[in-house]
Protein backbone atom coordinates (compact mmCIF):
# COMPACT_ATOMS: atom_id res chain seq x y z
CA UNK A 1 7.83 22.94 -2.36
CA UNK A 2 10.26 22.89 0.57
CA UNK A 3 12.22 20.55 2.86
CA UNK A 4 13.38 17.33 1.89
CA UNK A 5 12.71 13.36 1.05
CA UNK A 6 14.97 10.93 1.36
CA UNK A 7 13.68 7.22 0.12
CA UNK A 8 15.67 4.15 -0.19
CA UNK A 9 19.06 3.73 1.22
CA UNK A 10 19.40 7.36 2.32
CA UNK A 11 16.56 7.03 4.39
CA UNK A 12 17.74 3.74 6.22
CA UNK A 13 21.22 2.21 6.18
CA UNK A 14 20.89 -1.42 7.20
CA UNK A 15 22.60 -4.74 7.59
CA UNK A 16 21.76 -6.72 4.17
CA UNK A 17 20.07 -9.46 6.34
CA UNK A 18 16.91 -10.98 4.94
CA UNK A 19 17.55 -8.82 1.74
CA UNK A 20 14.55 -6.32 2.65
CA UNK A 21 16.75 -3.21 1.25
CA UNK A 22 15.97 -3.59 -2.05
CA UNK A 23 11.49 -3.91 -1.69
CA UNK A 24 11.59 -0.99 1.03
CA UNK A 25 13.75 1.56 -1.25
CA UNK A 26 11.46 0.68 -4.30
CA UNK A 27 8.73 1.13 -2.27
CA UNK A 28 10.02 4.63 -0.44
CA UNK A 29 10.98 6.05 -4.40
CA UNK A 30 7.14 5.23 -5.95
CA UNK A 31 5.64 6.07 -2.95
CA UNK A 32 7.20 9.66 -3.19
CA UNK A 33 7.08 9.92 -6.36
CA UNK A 34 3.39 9.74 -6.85
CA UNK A 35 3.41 12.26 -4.06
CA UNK A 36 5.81 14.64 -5.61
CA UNK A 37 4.33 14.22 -9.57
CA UNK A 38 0.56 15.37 -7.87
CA UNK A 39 2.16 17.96 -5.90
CA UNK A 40 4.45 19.05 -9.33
CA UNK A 41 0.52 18.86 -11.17
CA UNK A 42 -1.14 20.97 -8.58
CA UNK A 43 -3.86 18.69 -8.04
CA UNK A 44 -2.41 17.14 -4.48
CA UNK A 45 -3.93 18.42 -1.03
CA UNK A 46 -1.16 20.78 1.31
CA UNK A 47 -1.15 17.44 3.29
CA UNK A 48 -0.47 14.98 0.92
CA UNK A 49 3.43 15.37 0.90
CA UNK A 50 3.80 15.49 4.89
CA UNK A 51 2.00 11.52 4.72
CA UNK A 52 5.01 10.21 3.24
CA UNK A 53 7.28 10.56 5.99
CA UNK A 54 3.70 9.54 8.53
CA UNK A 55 3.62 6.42 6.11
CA UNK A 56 6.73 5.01 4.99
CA UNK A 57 9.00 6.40 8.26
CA UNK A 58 7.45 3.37 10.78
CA UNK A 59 8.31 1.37 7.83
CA UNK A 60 11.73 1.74 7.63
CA UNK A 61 12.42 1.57 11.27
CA UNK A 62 10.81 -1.67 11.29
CA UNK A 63 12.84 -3.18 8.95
CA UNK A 64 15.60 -1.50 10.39
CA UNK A 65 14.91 -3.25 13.51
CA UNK A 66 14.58 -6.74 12.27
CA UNK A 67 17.50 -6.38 10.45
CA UNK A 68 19.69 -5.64 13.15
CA UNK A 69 18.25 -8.74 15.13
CA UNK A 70 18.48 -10.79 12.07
CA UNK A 71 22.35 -9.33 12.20
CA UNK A 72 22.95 -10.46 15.85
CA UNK A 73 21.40 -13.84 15.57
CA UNK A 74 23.14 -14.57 12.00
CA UNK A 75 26.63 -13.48 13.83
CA UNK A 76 25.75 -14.93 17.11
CA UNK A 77 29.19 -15.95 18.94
CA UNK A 78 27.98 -17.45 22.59
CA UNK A 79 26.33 -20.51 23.00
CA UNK A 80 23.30 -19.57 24.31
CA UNK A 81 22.57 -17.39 20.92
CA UNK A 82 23.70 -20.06 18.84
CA UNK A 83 21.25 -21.99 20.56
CA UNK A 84 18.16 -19.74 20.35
CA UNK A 85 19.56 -19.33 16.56
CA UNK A 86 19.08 -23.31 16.04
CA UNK A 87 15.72 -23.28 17.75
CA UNK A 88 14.91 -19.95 15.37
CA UNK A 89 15.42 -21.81 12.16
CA UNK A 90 15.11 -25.40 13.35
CA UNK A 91 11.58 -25.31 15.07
CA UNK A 92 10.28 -21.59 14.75
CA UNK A 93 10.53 -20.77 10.95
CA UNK A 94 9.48 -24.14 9.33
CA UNK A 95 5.86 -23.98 9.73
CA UNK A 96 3.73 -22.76 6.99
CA UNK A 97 2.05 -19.87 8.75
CA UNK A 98 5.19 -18.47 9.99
CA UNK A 99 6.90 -18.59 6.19
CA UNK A 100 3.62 -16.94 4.77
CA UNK A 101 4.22 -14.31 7.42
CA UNK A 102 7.94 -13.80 6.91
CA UNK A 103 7.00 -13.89 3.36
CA UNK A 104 4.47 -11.14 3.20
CA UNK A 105 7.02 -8.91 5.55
CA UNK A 106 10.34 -9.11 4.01
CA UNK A 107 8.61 -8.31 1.06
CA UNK A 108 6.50 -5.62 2.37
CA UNK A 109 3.52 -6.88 0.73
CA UNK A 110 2.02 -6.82 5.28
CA UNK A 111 2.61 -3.22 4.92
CA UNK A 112 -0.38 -0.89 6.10
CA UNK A 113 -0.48 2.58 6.35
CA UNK A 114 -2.28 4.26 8.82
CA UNK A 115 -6.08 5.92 8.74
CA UNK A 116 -7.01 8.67 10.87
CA UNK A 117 -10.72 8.50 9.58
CA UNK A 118 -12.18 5.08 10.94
CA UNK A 119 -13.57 4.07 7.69
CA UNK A 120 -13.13 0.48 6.24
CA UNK A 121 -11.39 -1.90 7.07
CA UNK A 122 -9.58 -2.67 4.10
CA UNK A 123 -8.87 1.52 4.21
CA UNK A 124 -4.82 1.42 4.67
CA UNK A 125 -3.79 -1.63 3.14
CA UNK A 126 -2.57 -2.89 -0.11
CA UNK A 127 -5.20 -3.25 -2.59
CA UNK A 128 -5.23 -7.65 -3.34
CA UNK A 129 -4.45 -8.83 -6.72
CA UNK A 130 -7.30 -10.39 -8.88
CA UNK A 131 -9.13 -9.90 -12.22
CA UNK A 132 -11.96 -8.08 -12.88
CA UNK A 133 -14.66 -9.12 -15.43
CA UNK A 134 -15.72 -5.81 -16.86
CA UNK A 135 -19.42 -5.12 -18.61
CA UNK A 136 -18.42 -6.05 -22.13
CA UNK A 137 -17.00 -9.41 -20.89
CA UNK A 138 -13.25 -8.79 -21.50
CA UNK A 139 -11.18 -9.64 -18.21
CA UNK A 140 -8.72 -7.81 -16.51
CA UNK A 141 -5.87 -7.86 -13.63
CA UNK A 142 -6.47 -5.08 -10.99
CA UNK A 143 -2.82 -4.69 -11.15
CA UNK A 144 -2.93 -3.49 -15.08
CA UNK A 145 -5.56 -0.74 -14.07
CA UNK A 146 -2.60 2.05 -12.65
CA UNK A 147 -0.26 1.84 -15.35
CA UNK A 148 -0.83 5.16 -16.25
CA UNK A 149 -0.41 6.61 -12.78
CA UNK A 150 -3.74 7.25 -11.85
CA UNK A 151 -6.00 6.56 -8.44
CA UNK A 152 -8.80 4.25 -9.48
CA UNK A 153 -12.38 4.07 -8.89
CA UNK A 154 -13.72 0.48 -8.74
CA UNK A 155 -17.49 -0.09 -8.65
CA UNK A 156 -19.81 -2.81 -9.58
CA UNK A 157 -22.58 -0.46 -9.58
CA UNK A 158 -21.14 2.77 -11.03
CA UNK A 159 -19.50 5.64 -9.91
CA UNK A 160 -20.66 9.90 -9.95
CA UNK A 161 -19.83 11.91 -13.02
CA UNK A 162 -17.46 13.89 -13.63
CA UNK A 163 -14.42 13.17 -10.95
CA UNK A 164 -11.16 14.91 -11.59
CA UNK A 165 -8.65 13.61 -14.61
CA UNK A 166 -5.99 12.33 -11.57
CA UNK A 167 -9.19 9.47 -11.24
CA UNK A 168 -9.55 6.41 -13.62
CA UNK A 169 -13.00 5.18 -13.37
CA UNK A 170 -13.90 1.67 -13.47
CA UNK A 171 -17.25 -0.31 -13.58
CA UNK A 172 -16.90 -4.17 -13.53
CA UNK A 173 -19.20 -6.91 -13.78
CA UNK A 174 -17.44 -9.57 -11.46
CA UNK A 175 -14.13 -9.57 -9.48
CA UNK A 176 -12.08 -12.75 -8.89
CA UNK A 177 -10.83 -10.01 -5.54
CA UNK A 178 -13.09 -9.82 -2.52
CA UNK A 179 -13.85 -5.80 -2.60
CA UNK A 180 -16.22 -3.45 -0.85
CA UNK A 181 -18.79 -1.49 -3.29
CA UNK A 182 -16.82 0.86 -4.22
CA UNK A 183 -13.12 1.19 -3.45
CA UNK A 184 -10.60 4.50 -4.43
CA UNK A 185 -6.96 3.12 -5.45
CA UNK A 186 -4.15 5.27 -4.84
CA UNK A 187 -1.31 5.08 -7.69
CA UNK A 188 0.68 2.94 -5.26
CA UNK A 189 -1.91 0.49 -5.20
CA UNK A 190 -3.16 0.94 -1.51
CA UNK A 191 -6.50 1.61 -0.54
CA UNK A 192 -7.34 5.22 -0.14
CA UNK A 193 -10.85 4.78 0.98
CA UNK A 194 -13.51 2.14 0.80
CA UNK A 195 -17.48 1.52 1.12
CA UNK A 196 -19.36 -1.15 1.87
CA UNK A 197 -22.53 0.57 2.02
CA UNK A 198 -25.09 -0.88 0.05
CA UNK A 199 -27.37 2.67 0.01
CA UNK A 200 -25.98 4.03 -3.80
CA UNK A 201 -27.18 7.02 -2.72
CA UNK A 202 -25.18 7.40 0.32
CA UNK A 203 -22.16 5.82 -1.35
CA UNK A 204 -22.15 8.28 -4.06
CA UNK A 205 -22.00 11.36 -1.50
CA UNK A 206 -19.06 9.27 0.34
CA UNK A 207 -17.33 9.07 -2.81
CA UNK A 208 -17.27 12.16 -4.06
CA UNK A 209 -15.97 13.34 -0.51
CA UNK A 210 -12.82 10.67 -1.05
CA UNK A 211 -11.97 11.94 -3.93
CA UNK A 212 -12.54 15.50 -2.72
CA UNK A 213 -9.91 14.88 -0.12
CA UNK A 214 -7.08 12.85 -2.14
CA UNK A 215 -7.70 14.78 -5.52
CA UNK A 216 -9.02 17.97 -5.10
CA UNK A 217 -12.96 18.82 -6.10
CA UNK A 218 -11.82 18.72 -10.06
C-alpha cells in the first residue's frame, strides 16, 4: 500500500464558519477507514483506495468554498456587504426550504458521490434512515444493520447464495424506507448499487456482478 491519505483537518484547513469542520473530518476518517481495513483484509478491488480522494476531495473543496464566503460575509466591513449580509439572513435564509437545504449541507447528510456506471438513481447517495420489518416480525433501523462494518444486502425477495463474508445479507418483509428491490450498502452507509428490476432472475445476475466489483467474487 503506497502514497498517502489525509482526512479531516489535514486535508482542508478552513475558517470555523457554519461549523462544517467537525461532520466533513468524521466523514473523511470512516470513509478511509473502511477503505483502508478492506484493503488491510485483502478483499478490496486495486481501485477501491484511489475513490477516496475521487469521492471525498470535491467534498472538501466545497465546504472549503462556502466557508470562505460564509467568512467574508460574517466579517463584511463596507456597506454594500453588510447590506447583502442583512438581505442573506433577513429574507434569504428564513424560509423552510432553504433551512432544510442548509441543513442537509452543513451537515453533509446532501452529500453524493459520483457513479461512473449509469445505474440507479439512488446509486451514489446516502442510504435514508427507516426500519425494516424483517420475516419473523421483529423490526429494525437500517442504521443498526452496519455496526459490524459490513456492506449490506437488502432484499424483499431474497438475495443469491453464498456472497463473500465482507456482505451482510438481509431479507425483510416491509420497510418504513422507500428502496429499490434490492439495494448493496457500503459500510459508510451510501449506496453502492441498486435495482429496481422486478425480473428476480435478472436481478440476481446484477447482484452478484455488484458485489463482484465492490467485494471481490468470494
Amino acid at each position: 500500500m503506497a502514497g498517502y491519505f489525509f482526512a479531516g483537518d489535514a486535508a482542508h484547513t478552513h475558517s470555523p464558519a457554519g461549523a462544517q469542520g467537525m461532520n466533513t473530518g468524521l466523514q473523511d476518517a470512516f470513509h478511509l477507514g473502511w477503505k483502508l481495513s478492506a484493503a488491510l483484509a485483502g478483499w478490496a478491488p486495486e481501485w477501491l483506495l484511489d475513490s477516496y480522494h475521487a469521492e471525498r476531495h470535491r467534498v472538501g473543496a466545497a465546504v472549503l468554498a462556502l466557508t470562505a464566503w460564509q467568512l467574508r460575509l460574517n466579517t463584511a466591513r463596507t456597506r454594500r456587504r453588510r447590506a447583502l449580509r442583512w438581505g442573506v439572513q433577513q429574507l434569504a435564509v428564513p424560509p423552510p426550504g432553504v433551512r432544510s437545504w442548509l441543513a442537509r449541507n452543513y451537515s453533509g447528510i446532501s452529500v453524493r458521490y459520483p457513479v461512473t456506471d449509469g445505474g440507479h438513481p439512488m446509486t451514489g447517495a446516502r442510504l435514508p434512515p427507516g426500519h425494516l420489518t424483517l420475516p419473523g416480525g421483529s423490526v429494525t433501523r437500517l442504521y443498526e444493520l452496519f455496526h459490524d462494518g459490513r456492506f449490506v444486502l437488502l432484499s424483499p425477495d431474497g438475495v443469491p447464495d453464498g456472497p463473500p463474508g465482507c456482505v451482510k445479507t438481509v431479507r425483510y418483509a416491509r420497510c418504513s424506507a422507500r428502496l429499490p428491490r434490492t439495494v448493496l450498502v457500503r459500510p459508510d452507509g451510501y449506496v453502492a448499487w441498486a435495482s429496481a428490476w422486478r425480473d428476480p432472475a435478472r436481478r440476481q445476475q446484477e447482484t452478484r456482478a455488484a458485489v463482484a466489483r465492490w467485494c471481490g467474487p468470494g
